[in-house]
PDB file of N, CA and C in Angstrom:
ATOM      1  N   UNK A   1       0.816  -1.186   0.000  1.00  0.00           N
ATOM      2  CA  UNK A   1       0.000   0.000   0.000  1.00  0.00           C
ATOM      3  C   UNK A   1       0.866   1.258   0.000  1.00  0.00           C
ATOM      4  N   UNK A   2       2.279   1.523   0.891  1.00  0.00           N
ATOM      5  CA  UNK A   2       2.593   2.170   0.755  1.00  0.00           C
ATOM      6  C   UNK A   2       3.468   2.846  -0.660  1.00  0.00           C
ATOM      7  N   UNK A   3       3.885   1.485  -1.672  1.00  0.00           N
ATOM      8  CA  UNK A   3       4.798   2.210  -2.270  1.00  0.00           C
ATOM      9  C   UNK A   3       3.300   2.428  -3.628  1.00  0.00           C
ATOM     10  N   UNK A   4       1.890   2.004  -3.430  1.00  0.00           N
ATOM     11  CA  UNK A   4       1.187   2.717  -4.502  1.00  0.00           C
ATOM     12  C   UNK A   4       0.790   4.250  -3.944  1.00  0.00           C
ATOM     13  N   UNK A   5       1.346   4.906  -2.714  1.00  0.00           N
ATOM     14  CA  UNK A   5       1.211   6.384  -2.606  1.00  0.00           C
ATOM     15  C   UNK A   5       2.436   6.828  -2.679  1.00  0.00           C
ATOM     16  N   UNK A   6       3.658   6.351  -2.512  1.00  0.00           N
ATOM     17  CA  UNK A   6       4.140   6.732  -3.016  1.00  0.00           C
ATOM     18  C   UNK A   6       4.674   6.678  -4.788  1.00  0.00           C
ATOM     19  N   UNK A   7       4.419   6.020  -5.480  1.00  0.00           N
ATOM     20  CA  UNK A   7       4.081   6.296  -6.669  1.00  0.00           C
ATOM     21  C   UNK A   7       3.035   7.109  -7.234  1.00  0.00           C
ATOM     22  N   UNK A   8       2.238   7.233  -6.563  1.00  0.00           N
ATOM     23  CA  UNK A   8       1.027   8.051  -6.903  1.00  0.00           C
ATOM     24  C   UNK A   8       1.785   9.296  -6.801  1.00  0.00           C
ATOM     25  N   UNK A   9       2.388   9.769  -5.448  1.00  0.00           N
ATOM     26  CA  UNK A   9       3.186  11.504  -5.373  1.00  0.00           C
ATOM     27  C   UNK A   9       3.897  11.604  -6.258  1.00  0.00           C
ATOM     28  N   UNK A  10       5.028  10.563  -6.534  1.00  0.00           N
ATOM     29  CA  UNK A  10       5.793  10.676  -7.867  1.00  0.00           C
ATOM     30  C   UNK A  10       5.214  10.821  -9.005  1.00  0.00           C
ATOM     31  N   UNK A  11       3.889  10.128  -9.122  1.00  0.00           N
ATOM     32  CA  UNK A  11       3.563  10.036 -11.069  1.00  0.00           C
ATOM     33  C   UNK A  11       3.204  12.107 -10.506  1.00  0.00           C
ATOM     34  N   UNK A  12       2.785  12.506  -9.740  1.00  0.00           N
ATOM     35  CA  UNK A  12       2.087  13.565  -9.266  1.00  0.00           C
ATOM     36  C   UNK A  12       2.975  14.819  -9.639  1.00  0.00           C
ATOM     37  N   UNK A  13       4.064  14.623  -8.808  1.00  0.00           N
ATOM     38  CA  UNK A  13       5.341  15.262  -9.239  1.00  0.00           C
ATOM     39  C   UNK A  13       5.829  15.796 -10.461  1.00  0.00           C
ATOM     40  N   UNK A  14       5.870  14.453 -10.870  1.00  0.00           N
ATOM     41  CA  UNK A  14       6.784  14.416 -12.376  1.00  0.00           C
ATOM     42  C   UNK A  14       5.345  14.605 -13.479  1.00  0.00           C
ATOM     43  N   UNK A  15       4.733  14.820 -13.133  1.00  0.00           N
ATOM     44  CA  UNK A  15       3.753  15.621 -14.546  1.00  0.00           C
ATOM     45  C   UNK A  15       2.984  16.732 -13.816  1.00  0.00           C
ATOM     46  N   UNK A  16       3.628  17.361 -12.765  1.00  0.00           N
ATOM     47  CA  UNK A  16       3.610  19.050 -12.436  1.00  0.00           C
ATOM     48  C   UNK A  16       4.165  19.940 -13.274  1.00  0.00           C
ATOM     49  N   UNK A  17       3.376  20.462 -13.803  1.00  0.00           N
ATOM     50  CA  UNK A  17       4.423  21.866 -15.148  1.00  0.00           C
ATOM     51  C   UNK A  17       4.599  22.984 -14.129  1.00  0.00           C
ATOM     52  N   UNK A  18       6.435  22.589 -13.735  1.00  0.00           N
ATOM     53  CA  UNK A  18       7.188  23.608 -13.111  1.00  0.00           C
ATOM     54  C   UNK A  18       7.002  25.161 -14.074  1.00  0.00           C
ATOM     55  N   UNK A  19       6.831  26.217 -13.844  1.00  0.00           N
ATOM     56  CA  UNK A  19       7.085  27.191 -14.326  1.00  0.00           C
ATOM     57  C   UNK A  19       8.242  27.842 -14.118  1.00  0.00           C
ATOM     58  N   UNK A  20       8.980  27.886 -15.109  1.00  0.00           N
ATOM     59  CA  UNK A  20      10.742  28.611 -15.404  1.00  0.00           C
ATOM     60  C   UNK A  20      10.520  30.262 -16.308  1.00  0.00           C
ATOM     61  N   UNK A  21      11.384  30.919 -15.852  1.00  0.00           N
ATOM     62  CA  UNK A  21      11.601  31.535 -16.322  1.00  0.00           C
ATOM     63  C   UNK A  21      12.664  32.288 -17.230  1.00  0.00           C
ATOM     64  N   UNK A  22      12.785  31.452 -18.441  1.00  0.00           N
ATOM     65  CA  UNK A  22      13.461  31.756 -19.725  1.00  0.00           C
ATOM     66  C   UNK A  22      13.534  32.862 -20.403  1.00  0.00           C
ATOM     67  N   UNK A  23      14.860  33.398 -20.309  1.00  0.00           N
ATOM     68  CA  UNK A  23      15.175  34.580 -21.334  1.00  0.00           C
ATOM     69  C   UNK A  23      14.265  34.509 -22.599  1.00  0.00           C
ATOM     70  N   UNK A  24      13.449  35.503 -22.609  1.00  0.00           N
ATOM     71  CA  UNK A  24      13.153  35.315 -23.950  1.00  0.00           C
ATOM     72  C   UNK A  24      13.766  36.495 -25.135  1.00  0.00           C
ATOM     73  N   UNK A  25      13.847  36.345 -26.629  1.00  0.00           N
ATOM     74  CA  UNK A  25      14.267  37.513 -27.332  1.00  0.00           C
ATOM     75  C   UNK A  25      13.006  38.555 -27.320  1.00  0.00           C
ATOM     76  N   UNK A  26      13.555  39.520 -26.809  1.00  0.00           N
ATOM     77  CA  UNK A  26      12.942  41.203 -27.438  1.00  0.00           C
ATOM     78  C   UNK A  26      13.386  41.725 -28.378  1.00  0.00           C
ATOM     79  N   UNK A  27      12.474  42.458 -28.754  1.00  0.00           N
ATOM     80  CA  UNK A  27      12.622  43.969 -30.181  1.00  0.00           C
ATOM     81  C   UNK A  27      12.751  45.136 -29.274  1.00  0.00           C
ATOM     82  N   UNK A  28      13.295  45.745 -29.968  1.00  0.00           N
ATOM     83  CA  UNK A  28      13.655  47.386 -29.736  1.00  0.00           C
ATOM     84  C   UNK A  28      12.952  47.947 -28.859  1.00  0.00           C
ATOM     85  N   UNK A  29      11.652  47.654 -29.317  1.00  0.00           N
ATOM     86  CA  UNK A  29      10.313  48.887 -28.195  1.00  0.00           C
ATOM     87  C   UNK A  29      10.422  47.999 -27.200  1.00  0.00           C
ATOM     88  N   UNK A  30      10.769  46.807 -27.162  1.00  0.00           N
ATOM     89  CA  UNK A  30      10.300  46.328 -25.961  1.00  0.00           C
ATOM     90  C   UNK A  30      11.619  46.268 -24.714  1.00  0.00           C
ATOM     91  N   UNK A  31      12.572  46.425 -25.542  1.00  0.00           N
ATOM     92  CA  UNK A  31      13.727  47.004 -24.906  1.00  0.00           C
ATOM     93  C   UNK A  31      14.049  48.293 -24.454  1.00  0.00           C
ATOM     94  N   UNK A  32      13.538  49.160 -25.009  1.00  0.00           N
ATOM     95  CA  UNK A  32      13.123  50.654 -23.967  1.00  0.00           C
ATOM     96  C   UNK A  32      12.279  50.782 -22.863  1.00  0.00           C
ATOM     97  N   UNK A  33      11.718  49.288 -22.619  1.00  0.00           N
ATOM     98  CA  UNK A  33      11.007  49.416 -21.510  1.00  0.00           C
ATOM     99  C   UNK A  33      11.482  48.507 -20.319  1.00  0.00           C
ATOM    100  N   UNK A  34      12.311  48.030 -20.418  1.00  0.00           N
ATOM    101  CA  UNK A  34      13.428  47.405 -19.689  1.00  0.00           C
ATOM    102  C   UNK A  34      14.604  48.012 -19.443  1.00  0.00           C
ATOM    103  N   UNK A  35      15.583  47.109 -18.350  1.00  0.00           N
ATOM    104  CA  UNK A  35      16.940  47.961 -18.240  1.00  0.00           C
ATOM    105  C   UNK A  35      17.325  46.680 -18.259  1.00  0.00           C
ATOM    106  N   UNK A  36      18.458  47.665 -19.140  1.00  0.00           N
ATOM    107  CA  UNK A  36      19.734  47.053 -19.371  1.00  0.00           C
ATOM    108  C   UNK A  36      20.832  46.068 -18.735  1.00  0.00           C
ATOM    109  N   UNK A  37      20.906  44.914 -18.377  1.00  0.00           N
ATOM    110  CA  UNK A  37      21.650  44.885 -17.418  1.00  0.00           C
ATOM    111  C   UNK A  37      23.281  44.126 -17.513  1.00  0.00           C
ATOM    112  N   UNK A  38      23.822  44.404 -19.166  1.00  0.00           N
ATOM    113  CA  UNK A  38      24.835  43.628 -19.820  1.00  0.00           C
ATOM    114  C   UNK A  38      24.834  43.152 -21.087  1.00  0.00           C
ATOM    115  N   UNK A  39      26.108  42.580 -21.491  1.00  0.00           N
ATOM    116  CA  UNK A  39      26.328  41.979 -21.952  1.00  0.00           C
ATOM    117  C   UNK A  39      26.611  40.358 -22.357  1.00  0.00           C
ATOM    118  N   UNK A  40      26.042  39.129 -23.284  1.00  0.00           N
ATOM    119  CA  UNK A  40      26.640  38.486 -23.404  1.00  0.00           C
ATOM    120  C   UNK A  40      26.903  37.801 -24.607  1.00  0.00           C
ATOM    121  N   UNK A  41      27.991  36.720 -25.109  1.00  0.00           N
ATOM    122  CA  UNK A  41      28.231  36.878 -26.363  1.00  0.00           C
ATOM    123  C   UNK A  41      28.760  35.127 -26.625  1.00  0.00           C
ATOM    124  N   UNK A  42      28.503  34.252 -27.202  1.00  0.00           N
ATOM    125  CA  UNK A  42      28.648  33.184 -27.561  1.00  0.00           C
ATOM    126  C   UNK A  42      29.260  33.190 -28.848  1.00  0.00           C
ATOM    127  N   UNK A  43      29.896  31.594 -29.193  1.00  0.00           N
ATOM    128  CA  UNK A  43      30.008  31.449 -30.603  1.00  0.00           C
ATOM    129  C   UNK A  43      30.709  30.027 -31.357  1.00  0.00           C
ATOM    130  N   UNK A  44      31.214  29.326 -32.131  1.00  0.00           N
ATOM    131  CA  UNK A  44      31.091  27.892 -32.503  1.00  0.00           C
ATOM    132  C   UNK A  44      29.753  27.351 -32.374  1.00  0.00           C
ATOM    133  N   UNK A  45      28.564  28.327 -33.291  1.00  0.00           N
ATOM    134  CA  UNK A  45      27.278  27.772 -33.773  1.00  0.00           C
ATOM    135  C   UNK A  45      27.690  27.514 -35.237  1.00  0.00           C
ATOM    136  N   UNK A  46      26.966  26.159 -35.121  1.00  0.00           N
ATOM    137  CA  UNK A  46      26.793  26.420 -37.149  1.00  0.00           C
ATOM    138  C   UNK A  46      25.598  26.369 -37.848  1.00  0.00           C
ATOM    139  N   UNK A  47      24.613  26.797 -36.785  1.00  0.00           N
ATOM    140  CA  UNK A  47      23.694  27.721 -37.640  1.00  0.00           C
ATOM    141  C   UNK A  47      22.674  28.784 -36.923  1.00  0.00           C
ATOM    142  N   UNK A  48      22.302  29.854 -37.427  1.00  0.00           N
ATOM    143  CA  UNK A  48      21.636  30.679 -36.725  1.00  0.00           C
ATOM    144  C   UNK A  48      20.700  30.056 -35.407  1.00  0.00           C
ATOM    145  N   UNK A  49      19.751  29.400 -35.340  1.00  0.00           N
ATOM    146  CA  UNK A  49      19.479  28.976 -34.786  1.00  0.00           C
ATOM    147  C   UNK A  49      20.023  28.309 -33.370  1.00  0.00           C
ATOM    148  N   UNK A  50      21.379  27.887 -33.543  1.00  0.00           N
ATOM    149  CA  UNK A  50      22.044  27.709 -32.478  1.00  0.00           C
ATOM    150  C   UNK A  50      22.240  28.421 -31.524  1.00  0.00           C
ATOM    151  N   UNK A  51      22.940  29.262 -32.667  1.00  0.00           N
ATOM    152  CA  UNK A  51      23.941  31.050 -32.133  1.00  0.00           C
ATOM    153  C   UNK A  51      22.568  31.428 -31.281  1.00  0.00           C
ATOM    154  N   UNK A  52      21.573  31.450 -31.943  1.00  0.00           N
ATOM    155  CA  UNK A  52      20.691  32.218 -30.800  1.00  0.00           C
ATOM    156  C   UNK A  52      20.057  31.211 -29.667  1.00  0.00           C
ATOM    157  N   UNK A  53      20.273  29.729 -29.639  1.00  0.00           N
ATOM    158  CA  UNK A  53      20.089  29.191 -28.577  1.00  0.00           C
ATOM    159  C   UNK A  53      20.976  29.404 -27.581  1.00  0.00           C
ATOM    160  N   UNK A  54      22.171  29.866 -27.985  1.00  0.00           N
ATOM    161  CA  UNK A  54      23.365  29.305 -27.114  1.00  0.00           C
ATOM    162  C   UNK A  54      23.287  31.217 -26.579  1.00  0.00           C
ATOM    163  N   UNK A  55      23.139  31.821 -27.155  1.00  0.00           N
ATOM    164  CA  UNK A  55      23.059  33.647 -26.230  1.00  0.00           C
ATOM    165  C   UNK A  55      21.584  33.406 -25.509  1.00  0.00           C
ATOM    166  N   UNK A  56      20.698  32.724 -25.578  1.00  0.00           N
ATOM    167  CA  UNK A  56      19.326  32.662 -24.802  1.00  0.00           C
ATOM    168  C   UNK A  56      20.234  31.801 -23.475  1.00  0.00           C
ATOM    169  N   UNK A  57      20.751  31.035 -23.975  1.00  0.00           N
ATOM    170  CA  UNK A  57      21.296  29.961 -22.516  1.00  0.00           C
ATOM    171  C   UNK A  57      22.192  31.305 -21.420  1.00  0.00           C
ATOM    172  N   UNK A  58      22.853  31.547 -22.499  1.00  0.00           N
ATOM    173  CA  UNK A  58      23.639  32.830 -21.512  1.00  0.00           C
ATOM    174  C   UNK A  58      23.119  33.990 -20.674  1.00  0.00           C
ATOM    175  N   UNK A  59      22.221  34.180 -21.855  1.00  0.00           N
ATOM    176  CA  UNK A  59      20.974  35.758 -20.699  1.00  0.00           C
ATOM    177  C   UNK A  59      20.845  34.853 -19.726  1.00  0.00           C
ATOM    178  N   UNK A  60      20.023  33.783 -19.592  1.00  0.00           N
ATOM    179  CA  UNK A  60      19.678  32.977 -18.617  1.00  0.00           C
ATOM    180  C   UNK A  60      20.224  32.973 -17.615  1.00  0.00           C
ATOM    181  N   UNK A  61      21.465  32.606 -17.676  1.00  0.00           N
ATOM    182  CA  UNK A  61      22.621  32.319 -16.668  1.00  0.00           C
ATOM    183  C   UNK A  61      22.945  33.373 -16.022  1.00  0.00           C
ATOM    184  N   UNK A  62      22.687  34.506 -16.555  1.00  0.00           N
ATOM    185  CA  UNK A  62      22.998  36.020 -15.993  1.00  0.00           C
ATOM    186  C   UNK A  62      21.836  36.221 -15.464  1.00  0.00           C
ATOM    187  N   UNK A  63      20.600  35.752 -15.602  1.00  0.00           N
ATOM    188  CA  UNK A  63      19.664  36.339 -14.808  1.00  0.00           C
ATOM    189  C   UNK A  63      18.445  37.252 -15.855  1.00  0.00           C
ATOM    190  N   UNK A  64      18.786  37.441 -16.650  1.00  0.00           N
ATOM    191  CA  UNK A  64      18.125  38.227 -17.682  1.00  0.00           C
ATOM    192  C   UNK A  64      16.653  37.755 -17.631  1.00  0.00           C
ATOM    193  N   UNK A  65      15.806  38.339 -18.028  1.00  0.00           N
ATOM    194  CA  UNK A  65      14.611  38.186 -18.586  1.00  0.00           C
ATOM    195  C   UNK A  65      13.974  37.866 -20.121  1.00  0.00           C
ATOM    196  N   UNK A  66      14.940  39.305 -20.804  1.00  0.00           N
ATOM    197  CA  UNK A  66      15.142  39.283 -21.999  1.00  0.00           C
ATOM    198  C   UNK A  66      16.335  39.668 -22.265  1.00  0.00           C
ATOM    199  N   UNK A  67      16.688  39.660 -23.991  1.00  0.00           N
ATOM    200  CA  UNK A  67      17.929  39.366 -24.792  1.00  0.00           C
ATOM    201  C   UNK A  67      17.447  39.988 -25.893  1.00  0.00           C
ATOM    202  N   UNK A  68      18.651  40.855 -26.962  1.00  0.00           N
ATOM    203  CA  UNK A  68      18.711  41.508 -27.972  1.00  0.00           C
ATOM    204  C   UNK A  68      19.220  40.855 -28.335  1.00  0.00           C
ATOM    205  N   UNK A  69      19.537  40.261 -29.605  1.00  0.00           N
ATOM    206  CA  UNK A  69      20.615  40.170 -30.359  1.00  0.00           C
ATOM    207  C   UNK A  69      21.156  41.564 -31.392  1.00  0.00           C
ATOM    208  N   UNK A  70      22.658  42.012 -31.148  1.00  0.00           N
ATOM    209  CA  UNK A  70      23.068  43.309 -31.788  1.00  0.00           C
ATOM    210  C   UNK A  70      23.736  42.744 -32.899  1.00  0.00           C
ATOM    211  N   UNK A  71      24.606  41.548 -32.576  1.00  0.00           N
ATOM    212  CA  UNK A  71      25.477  40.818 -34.037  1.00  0.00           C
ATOM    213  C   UNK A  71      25.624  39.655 -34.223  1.00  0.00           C
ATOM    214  N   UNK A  72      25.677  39.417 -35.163  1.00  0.00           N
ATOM    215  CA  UNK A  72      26.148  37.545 -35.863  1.00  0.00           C
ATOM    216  C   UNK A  72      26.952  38.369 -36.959  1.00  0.00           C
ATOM    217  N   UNK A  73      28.410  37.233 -36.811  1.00  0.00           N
ATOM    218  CA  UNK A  73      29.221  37.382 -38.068  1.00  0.00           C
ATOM    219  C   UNK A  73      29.792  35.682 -37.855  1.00  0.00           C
ATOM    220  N   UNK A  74      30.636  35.245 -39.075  1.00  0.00           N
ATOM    221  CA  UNK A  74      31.208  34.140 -39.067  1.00  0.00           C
ATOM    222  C   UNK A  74      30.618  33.682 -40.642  1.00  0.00           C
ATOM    223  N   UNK A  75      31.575  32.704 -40.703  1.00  0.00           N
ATOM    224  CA  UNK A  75      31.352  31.679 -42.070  1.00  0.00           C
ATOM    225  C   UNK A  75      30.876  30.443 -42.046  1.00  0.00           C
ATOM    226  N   UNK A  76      32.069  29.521 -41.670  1.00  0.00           N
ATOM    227  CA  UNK A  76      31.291  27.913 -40.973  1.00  0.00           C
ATOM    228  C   UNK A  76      30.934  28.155 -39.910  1.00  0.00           C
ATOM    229  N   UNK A  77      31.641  28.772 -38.693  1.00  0.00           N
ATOM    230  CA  UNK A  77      30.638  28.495 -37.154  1.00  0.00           C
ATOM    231  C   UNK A  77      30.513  30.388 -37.047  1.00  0.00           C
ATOM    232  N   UNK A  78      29.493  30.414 -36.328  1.00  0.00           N
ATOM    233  CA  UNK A  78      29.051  31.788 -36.076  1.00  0.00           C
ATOM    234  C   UNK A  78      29.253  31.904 -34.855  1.00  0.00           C
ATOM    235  N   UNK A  79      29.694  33.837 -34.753  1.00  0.00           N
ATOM    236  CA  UNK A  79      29.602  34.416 -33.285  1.00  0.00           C
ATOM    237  C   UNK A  79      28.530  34.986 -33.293  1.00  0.00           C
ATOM    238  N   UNK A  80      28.154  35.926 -31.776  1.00  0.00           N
ATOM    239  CA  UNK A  80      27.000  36.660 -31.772  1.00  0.00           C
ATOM    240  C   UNK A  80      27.305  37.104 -30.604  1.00  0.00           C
ATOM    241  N   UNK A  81      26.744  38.237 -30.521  1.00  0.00           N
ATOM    242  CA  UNK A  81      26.558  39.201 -29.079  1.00  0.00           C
ATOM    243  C   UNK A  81      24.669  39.754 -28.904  1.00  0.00           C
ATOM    244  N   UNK A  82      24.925  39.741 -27.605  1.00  0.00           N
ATOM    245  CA  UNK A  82      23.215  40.418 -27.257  1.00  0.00           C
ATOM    246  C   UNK A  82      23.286  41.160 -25.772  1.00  0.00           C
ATOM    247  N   UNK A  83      22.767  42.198 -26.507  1.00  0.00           N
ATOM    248  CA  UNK A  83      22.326  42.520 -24.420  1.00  0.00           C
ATOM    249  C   UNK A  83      21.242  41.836 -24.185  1.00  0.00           C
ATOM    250  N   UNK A  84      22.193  41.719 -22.457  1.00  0.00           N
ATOM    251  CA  UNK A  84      20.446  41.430 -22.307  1.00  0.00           C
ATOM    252  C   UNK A  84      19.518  42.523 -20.714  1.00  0.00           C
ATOM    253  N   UNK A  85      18.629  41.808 -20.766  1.00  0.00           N
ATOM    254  CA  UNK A  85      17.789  43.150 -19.969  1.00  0.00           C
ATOM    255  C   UNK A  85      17.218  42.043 -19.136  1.00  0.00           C
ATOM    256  N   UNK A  86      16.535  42.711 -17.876  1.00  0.00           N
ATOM    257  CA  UNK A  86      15.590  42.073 -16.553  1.00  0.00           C
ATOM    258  C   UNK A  86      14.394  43.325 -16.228  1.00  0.00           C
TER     259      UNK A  86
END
């Protein structure tokens, strides 16, 4: 009996939708309504999509809320920089 409540808390648990809070990308207007709070800048993506996963992982890590991206340059692997804001 006991380990079907405790399986029951676990199945309970583990299909709770934790709410996180992920950098997400902003635009311009929506960045004048935020502050600023840095810089951060990744790079060995090889494709856009990366580059901007891997600067979302970084706002994150800093605490950010949101993230600009200001640049991508590169050929085979790409860099990128973004502020980001809270």
């Amino acid at each position: 009996m006991k380990n079907i409540k405790y399986f029951a808390i676990s199945a309970a648990i583990a299909l709770t939708s934790f709410t996180t809070f992920a950098a997400e990308s902003i635009d311009q207007q929506q960045a004048l309504r935020m502050t600023e709070i840095g810089v951060v800048s990744a790079g060995q993506a090889s494709t856009l999509s990366s580059l901007e996963a891997k600067l979302a992982a970084q706002a994150e890590a800093q605490g950010a809320s949101g993230y600009r991206i200001i640049a991508a340059t590169g050929n085979n692997l790409l860099h990128g920089t973004a502020i980001i804001y809270k």
